[in-house]
N, C-alpha and C. Protein backbone atom coordinates (compact mmCIF):
# COMPACT_ATOMS: atom_id res chain seq x y z
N UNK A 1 9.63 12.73 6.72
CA UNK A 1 9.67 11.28 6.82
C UNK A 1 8.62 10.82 7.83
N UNK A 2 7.91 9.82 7.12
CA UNK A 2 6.93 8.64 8.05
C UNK A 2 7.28 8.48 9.51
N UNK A 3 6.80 8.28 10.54
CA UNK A 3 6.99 7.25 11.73
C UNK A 3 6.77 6.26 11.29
N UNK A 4 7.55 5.21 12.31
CA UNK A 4 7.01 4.10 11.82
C UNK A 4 5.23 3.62 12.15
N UNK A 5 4.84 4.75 13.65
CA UNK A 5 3.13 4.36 14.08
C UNK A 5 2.77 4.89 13.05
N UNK A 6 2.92 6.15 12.41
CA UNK A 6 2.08 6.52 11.33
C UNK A 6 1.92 5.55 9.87
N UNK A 7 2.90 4.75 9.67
CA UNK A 7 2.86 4.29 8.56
C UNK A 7 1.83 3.07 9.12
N UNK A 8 2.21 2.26 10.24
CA UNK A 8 0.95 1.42 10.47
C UNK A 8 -0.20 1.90 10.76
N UNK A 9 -0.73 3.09 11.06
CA UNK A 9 -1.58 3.60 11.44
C UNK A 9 -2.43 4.00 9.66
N UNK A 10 -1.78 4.24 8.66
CA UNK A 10 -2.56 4.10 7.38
C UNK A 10 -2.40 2.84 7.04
N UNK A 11 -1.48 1.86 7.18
CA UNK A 11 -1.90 1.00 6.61
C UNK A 11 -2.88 0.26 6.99
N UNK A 12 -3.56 0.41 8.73
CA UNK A 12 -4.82 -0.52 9.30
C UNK A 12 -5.81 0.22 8.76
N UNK A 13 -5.47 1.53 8.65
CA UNK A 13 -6.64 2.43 7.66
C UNK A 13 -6.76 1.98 6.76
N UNK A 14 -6.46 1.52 5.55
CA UNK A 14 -6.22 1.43 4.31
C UNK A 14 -6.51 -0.08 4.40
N UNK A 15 -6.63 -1.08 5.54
CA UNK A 15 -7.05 -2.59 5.08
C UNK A 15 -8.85 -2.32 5.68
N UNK A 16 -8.70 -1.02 6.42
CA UNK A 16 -10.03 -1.63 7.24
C UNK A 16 -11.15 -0.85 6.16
N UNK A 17 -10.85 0.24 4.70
CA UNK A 17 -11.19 0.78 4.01
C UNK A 17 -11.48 -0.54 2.80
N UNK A 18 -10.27 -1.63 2.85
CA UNK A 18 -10.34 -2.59 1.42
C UNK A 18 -11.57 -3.38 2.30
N UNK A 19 -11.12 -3.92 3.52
CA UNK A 19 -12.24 -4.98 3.74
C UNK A 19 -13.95 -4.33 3.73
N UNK A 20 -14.00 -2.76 4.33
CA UNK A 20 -15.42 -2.39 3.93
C UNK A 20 -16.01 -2.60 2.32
N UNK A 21 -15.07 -2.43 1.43
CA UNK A 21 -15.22 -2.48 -0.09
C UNK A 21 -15.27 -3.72 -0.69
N UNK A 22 -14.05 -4.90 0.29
CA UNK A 22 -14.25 -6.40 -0.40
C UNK A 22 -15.60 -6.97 0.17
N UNK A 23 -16.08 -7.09 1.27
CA UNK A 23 -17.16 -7.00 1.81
C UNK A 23 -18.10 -7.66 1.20
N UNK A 24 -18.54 -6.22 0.20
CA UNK A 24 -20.00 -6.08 -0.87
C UNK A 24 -19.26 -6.89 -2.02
N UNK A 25 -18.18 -6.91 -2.28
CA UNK A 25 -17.54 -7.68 -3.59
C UNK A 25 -18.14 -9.22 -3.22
N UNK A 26 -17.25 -9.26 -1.99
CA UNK A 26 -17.55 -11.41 -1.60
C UNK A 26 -19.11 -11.68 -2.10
N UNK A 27 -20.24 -10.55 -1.09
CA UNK A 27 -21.79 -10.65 -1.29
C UNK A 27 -21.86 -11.38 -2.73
N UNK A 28 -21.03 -10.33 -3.76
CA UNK A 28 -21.94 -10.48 -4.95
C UNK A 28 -21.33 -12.06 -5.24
N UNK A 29 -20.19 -11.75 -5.66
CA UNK A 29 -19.19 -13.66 -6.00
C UNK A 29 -20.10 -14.20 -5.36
N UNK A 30 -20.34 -14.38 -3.77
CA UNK A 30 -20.67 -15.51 -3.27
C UNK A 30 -22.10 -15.80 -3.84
N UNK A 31 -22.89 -14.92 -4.84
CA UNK A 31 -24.42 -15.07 -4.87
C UNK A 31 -24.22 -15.94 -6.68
N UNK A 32 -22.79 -14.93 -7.15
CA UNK A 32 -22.69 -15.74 -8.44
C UNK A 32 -21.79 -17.46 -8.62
N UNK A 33 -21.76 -17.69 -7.55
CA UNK A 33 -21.01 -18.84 -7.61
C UNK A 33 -19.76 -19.21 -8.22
N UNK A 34 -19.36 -18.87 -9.57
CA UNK A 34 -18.35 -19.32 -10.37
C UNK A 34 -16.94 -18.91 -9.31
N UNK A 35 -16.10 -20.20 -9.44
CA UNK A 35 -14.89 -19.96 -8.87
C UNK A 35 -13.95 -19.05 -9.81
N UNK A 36 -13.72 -17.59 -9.01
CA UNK A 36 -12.87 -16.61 -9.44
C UNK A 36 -11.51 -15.91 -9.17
N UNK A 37 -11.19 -15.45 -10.03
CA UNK A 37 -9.53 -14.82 -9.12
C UNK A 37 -9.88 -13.30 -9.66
N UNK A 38 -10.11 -12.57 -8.58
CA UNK A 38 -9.91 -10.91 -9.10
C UNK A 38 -8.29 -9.96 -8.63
N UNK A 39 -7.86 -9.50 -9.72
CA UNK A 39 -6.56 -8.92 -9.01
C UNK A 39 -7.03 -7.56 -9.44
N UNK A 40 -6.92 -6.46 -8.45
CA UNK A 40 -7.36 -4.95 -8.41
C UNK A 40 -5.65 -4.20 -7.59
N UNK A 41 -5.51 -3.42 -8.94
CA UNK A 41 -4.74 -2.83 -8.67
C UNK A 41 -5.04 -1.08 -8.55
N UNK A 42 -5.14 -0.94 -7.13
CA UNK A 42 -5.70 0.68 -6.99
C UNK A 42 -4.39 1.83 -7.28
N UNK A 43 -5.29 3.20 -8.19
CA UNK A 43 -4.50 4.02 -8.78
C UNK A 43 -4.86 5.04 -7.98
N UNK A 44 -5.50 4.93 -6.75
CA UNK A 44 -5.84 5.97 -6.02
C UNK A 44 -6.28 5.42 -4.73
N UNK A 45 -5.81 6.28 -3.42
CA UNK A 45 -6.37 5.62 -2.20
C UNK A 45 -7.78 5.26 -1.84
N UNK A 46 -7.45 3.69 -1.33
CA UNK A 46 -8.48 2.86 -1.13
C UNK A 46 -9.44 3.52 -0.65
N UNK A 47 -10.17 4.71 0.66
CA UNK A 47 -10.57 5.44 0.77
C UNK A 47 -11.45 6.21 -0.04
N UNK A 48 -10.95 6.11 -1.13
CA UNK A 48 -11.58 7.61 -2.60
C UNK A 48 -12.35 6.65 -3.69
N UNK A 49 -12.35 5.14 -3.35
CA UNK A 49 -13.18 4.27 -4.05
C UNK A 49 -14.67 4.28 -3.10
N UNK A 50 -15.83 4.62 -3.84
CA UNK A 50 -17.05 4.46 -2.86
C UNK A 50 -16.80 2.46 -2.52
N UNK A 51 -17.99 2.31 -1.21
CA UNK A 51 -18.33 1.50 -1.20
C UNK A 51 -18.56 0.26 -1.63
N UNK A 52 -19.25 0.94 -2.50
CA UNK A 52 -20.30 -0.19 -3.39
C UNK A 52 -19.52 -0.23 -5.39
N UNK A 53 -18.29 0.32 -5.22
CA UNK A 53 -17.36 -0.06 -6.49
C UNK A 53 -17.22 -0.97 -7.21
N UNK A 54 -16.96 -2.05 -5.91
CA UNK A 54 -16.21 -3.25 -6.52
C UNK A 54 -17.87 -4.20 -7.03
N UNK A 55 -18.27 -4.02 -5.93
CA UNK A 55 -19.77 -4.90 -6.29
C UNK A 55 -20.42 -4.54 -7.77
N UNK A 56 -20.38 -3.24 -7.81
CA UNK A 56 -21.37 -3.01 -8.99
C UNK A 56 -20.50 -2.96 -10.34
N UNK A 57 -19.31 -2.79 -10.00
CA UNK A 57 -18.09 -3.51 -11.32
C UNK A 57 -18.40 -5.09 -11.44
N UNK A 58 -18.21 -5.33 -10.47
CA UNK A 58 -18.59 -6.95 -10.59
C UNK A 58 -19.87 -7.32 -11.38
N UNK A 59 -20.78 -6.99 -10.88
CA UNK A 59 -21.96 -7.24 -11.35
C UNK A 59 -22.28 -6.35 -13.16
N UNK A 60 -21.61 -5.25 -13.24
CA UNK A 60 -21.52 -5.09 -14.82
C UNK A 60 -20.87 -5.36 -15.63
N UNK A 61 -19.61 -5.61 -15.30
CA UNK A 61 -18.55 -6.18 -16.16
C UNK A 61 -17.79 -7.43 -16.14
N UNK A 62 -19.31 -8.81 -15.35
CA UNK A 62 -18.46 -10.58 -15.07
C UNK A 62 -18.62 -11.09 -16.54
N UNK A 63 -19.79 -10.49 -16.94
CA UNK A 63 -20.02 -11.58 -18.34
C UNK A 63 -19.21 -11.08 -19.41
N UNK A 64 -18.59 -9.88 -18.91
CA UNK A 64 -17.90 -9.34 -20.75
C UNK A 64 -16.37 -10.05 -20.05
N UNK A 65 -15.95 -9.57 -19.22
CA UNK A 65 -14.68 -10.28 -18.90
C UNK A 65 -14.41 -11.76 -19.19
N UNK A 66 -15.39 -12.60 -18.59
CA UNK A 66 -15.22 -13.93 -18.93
C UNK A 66 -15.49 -14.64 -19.99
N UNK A 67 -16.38 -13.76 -20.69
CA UNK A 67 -16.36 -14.64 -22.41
C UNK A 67 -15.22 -13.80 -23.11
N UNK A 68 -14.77 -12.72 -22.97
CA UNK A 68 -13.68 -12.37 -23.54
C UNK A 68 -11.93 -11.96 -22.68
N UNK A 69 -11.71 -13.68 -22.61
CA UNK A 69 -10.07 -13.43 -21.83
C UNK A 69 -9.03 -12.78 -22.05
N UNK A 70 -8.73 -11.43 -21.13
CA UNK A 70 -7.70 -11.45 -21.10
C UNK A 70 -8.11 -9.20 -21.60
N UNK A 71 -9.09 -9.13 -21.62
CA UNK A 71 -9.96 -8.47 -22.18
C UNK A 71 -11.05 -7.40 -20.65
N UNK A 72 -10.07 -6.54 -20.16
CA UNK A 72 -10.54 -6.31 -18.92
C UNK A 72 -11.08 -4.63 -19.19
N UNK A 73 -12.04 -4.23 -18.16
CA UNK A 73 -12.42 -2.32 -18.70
C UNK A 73 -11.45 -1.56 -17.78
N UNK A 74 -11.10 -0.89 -18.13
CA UNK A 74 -9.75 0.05 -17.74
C UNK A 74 -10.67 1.05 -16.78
N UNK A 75 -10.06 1.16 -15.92
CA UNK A 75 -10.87 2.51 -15.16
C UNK A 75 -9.87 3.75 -14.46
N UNK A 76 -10.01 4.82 -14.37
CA UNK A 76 -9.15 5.96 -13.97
C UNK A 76 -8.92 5.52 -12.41
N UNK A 77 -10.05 4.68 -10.90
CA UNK A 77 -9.10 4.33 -9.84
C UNK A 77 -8.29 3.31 -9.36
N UNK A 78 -8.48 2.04 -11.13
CA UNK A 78 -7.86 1.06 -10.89
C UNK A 78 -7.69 0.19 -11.73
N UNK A 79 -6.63 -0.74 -11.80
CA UNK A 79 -6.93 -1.81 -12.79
C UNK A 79 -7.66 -2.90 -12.04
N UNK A 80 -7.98 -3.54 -12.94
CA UNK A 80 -8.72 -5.08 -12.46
C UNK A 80 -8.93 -6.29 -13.17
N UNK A 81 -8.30 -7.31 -12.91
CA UNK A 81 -8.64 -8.43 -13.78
C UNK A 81 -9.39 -9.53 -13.38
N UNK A 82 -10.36 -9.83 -13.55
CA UNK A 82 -11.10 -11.23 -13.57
C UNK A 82 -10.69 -12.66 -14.31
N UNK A 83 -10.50 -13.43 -13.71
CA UNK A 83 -10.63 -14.85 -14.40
C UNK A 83 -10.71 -15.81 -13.48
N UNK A 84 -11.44 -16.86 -14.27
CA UNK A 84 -12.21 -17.85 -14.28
C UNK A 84 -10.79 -18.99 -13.03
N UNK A 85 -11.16 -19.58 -11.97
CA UNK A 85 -10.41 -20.43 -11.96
C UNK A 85 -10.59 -22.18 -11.97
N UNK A 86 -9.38 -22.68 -12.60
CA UNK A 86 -9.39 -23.10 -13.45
C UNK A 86 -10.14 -24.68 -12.42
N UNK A 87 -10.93 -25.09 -12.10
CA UNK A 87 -11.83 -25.91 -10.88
C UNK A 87 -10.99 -27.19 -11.13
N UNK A 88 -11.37 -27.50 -12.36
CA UNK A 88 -10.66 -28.80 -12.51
C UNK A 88 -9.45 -29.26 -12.01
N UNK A 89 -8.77 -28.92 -12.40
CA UNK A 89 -6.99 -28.57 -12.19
C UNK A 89 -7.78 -28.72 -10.34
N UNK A 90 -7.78 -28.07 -9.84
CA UNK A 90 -7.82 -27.72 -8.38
C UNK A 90 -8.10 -28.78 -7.51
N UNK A 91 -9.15 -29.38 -8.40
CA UNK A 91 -10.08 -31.07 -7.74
C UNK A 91 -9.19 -32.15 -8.03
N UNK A 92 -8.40 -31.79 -9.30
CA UNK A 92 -7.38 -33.20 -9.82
C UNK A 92 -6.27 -33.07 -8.00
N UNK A 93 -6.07 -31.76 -7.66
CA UNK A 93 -4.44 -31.52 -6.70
C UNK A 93 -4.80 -32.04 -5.70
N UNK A 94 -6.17 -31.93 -5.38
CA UNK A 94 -6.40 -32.52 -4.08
C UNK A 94 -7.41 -34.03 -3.81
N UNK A 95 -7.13 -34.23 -5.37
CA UNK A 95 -7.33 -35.89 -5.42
C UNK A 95 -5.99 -36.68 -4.29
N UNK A 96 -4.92 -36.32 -4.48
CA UNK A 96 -4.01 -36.42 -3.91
C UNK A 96 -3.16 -36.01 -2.80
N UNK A 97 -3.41 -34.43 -2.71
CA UNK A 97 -2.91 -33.64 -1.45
C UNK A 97 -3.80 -32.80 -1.08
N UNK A 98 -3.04 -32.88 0.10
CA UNK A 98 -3.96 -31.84 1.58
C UNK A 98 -2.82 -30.17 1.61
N UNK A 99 -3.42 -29.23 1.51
CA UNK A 99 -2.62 -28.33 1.88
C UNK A 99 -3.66 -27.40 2.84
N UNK A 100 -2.35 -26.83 3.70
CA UNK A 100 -2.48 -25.58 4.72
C UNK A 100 -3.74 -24.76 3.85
N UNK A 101 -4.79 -24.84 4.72
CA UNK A 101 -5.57 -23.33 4.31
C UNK A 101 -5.04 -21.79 4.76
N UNK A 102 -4.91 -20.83 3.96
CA UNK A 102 -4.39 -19.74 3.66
C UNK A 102 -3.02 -20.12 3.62
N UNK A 103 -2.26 -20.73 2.98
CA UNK A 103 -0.98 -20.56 2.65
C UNK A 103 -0.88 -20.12 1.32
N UNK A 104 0.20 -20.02 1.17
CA UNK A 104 1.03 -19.39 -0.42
C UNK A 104 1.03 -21.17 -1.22
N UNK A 105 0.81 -21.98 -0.82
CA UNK A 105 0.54 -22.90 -1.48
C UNK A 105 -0.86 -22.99 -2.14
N UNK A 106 -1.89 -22.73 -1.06
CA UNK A 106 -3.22 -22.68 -1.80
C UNK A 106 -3.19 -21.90 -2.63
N UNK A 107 -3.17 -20.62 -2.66
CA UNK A 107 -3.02 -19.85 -3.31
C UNK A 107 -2.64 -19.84 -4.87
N UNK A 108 -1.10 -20.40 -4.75
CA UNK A 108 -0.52 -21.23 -5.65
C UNK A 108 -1.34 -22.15 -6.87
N UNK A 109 -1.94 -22.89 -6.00
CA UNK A 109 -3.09 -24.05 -6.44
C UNK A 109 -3.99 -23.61 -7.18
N UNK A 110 -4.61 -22.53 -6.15
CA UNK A 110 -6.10 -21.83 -6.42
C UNK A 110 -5.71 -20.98 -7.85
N UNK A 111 -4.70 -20.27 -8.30
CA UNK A 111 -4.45 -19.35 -9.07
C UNK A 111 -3.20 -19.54 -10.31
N UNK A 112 -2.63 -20.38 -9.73
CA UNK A 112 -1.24 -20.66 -10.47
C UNK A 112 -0.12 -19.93 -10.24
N UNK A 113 -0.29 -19.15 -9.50
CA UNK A 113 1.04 -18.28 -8.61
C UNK A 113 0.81 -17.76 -7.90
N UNK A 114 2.32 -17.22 -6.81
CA UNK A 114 2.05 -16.32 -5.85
C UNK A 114 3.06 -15.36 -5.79
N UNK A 115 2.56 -14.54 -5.39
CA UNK A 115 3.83 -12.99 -4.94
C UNK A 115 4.20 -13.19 -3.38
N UNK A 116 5.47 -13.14 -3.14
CA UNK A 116 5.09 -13.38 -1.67
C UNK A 116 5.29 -11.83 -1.48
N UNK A 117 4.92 -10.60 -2.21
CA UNK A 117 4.55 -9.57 -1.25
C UNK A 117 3.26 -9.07 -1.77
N UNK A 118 2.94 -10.27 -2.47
CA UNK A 118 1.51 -10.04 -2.87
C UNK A 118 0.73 -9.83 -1.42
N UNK A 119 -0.92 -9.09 -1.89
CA UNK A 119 -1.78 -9.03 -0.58
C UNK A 119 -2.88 -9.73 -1.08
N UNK A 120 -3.08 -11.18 -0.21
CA UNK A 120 -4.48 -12.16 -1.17
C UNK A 120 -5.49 -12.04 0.08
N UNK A 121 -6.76 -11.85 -0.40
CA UNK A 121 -7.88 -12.43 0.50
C UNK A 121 -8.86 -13.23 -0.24
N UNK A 122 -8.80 -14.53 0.92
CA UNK A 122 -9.76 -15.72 0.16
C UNK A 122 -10.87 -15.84 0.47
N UNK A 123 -11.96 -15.91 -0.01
CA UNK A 123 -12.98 -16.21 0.09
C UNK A 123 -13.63 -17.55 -0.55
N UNK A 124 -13.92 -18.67 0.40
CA UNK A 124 -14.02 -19.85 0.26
C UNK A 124 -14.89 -20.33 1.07
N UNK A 125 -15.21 -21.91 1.15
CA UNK A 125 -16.12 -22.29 1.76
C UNK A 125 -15.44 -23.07 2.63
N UNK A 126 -15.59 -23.36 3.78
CA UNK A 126 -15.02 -24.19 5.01
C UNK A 126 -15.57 -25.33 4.80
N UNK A 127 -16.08 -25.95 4.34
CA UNK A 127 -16.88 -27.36 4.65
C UNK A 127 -15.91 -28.59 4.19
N UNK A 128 -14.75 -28.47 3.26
CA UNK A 128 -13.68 -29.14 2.99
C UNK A 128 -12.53 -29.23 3.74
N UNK A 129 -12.73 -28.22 4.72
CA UNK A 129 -11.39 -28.22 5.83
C UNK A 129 -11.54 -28.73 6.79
N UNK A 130 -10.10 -29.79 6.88
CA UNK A 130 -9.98 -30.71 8.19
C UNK A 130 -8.78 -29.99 8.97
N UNK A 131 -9.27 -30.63 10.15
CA UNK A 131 -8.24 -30.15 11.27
C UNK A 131 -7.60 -30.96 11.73
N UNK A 132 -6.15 -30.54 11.74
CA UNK A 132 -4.76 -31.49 12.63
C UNK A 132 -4.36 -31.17 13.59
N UNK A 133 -4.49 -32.16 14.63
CA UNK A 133 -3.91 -31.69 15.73
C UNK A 133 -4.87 -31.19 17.13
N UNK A 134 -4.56 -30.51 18.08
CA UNK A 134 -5.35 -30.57 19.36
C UNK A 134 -6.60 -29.33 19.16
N UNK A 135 -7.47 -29.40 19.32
CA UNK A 135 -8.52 -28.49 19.22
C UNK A 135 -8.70 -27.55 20.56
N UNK A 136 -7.73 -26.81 20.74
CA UNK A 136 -7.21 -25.92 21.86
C UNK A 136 -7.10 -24.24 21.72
N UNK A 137 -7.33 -24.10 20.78
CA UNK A 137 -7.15 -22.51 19.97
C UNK A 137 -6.06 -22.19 19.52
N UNK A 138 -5.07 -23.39 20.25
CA UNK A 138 -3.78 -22.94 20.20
C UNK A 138 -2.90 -23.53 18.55
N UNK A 139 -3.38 -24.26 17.66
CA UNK A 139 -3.31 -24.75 16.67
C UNK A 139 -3.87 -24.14 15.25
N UNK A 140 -4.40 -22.99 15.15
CA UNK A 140 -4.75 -22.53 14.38
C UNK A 140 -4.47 -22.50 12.74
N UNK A 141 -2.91 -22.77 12.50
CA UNK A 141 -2.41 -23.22 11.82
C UNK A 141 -2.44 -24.65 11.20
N UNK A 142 -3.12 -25.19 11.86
CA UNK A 142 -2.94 -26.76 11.46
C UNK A 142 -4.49 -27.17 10.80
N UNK A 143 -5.10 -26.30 10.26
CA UNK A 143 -6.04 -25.95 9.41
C UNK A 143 -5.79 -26.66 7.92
N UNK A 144 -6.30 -27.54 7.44
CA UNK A 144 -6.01 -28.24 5.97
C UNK A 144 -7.40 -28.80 4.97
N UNK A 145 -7.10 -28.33 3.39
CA UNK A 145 -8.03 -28.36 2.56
C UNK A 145 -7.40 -29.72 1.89
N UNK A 146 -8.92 -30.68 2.07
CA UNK A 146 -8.37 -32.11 1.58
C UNK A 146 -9.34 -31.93 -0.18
């Protein structure tokens, strides 16, 4: 049986292994622009995926995924799905409302659901987020996408 340090001790392993790998992923999205939702489900530790995986999946397999929905390439260290999100819908929600940046609401918004033991990382642009409240460090939370 696990400790409990050991079990946190792979799991900071195992985020500081996804963020080296999401990394080169954001690079590429952020160079292709289109607003996306990728869900990657690893069949093998995060670790045993090179580097440069997710990027060069990305970059060979955006245009077959998105003209054909629903329609993803199967691979032996993972599943993965791409799709398109849906912009419109997103611009109509916040014709009207402000929500918490990184909440399970954006999320919500951004994708059309959430897991709450889901694990999301967003990659977005700040230039739409307003701030509530005292500009002290101590408010961090009070972060909102109008």
């Amino acid at each position: 049986m696990q400790k409990a340090c050991e079990t946190n001790e792979y799991a900071d392993k195992e985020r500081q292994d996804w963020q080296k790998r999401s990394r080169l992923l954001f690079e590429e999205m952020r160079k292709n622009g289109t607003p996306l939702y990728i869900d990657v489900l690893f069949k093998v530790p995060v670790q045993d995926v090179p580097e440069r995986y997710f990027a060069e999946l990305f970059d060979k397999h955006l245009d077959i995924t998105l003209t054909q929905e629903g329609q993803y390439p199967k691979f032996p260290e993972l599943d993965i799905v791409i799709r398109k999100i849906d912009w419109n819908k997103v611009i109509k929600h916040f014709e009207d409302n402000v929500t918490r940046a990184n909440s399970p609401h954006l999320i919500n918004v951004l994708i059309g659901e959430y897991e709450s033991g889901g694990n999301y990382t967003l990659l977005m642009s700040e230039s739409e987020i307003q701030f509530r409240g005292l500009d002290d460090g101590l408010h961090v939370l009070n972060k909102f996408i109008a």
